[in-house]
Protein backbone atom coordinates (compact mmCIF):
# COMPACT_ATOMS: atom_id res chain seq x y z
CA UNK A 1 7.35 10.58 11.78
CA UNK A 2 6.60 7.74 9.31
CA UNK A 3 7.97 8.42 5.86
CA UNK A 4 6.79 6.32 2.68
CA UNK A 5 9.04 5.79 -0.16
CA UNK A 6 7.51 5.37 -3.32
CA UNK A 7 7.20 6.24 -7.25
CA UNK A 8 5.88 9.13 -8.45
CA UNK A 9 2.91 10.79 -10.03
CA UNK A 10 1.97 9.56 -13.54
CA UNK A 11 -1.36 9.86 -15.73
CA UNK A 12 -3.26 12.23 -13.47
CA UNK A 13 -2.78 10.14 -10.77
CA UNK A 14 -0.95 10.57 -7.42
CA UNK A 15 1.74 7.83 -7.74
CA UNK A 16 1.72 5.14 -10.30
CA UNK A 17 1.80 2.10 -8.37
CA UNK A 18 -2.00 1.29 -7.23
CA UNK A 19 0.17 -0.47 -3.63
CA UNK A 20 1.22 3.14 -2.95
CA UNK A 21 -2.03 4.91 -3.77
CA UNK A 22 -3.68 1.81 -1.38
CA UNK A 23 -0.89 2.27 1.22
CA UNK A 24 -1.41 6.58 1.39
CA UNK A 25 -5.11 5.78 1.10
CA UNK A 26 -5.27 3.79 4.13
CA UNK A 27 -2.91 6.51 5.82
CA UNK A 28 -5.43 9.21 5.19
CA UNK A 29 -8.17 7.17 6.90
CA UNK A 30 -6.60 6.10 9.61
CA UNK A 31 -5.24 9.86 10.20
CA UNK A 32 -1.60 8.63 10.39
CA UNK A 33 0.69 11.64 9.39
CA UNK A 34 3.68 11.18 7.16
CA UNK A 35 5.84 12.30 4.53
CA UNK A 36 6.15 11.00 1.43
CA UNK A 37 10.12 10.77 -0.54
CA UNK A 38 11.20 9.19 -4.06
CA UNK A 39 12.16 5.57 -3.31
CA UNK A 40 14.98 3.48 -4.34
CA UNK A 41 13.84 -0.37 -4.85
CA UNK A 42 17.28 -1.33 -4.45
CA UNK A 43 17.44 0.20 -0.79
CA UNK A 44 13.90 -1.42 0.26
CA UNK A 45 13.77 -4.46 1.69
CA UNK A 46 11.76 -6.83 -0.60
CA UNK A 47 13.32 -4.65 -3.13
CA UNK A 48 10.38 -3.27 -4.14
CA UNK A 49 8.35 -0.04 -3.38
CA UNK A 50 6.58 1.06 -1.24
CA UNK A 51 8.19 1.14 1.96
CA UNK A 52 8.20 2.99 5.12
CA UNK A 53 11.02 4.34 7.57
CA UNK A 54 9.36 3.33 11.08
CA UNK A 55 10.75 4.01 14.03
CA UNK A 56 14.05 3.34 12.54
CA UNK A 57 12.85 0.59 11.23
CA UNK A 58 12.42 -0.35 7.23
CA UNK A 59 8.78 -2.04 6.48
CA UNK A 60 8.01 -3.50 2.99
CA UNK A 61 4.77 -4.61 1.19
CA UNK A 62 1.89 -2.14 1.77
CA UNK A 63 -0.15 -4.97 3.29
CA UNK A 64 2.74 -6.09 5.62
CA UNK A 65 3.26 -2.13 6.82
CA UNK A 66 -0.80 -2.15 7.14
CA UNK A 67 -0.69 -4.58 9.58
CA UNK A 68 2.59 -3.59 11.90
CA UNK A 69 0.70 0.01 12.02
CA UNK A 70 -2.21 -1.84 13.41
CA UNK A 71 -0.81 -3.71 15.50
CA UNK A 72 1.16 -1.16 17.02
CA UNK A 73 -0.92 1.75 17.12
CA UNK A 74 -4.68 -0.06 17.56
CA UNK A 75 -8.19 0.48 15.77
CA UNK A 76 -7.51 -1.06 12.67
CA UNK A 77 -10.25 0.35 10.09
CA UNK A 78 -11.87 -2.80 9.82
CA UNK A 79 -12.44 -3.60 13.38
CA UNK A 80 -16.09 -3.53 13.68
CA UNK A 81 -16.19 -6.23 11.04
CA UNK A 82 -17.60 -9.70 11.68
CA UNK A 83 -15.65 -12.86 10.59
CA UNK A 84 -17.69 -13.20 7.92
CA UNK A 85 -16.99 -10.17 6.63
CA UNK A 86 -13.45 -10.05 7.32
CA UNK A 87 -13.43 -13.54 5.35
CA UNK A 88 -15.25 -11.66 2.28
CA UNK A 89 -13.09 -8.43 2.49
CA UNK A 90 -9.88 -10.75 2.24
CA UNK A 91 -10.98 -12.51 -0.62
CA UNK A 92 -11.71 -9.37 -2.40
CA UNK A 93 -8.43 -7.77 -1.82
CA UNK A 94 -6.95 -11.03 -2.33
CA UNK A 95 -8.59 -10.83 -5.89
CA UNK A 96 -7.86 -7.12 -6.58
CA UNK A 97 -3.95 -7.33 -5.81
CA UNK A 98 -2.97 -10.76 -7.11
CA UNK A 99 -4.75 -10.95 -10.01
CA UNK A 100 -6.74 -7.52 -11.46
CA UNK A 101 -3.24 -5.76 -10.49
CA UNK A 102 -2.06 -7.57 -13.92
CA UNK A 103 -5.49 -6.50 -15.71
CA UNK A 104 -4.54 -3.32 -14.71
CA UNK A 105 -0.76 -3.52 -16.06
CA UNK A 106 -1.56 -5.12 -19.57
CA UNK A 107 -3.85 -2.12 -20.25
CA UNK A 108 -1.52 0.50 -19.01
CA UNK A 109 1.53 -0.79 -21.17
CA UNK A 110 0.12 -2.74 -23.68
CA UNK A 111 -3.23 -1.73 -24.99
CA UNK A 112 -1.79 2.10 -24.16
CA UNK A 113 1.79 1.49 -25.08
């Protein structure tokens, strides 16, 4: 059973970190069961959360946990996807994690605060 560590619900949504709510989403779709438990950053191994128990085995970053799932269970969602189009997906998450993820934060703490 895969369990995911994370935060916990906040503002009407499921868990207040938008890397958890992208890690369960991609869970749901790719009909991997798990279990979800309060995490503590300072037992995770980038020392931040999410993370996963594995197989025994401690995953962090939702992106780097989306990929060892992949790789070990097969059928990743985007595999009827062209280069092209993996190319344009990439740069849109790229976009939406590195920098609207601080968009995001500022109004949340400071426009809300």
């Amino acid at each position: 059973m895969l369990t995911v560590y994370k935060f916990t619900p906040a503002w009407g949504l499921p868990d207040i970190s938008p890397f958890v709510l992208k890690l369960e989403t991609y869970l749901r779709m790719a009909g991997i069961e798990y279990e979800s438990k309060p995490g503590d950053p300072r037992k995770a191994p980038k020392q931040k959360l999410p993370y996963v128990e594995h197989d025994g085995k401690l995953l962090g970053d939702s992106r780097f946990v989306i990929d060892h799932l992949e790789s070990t269970r097969g059928a990743p969602l985007d595999g009827r996807l062209g280069p092209r189009e993996r190319a344009i997906a990439q740069a849109y998450r790229s976009m939406i994690e590195e920098h609207l993820y601080f968009v995001i934060l500022y109004q949340r703490w400071v426009e809300q605060g």
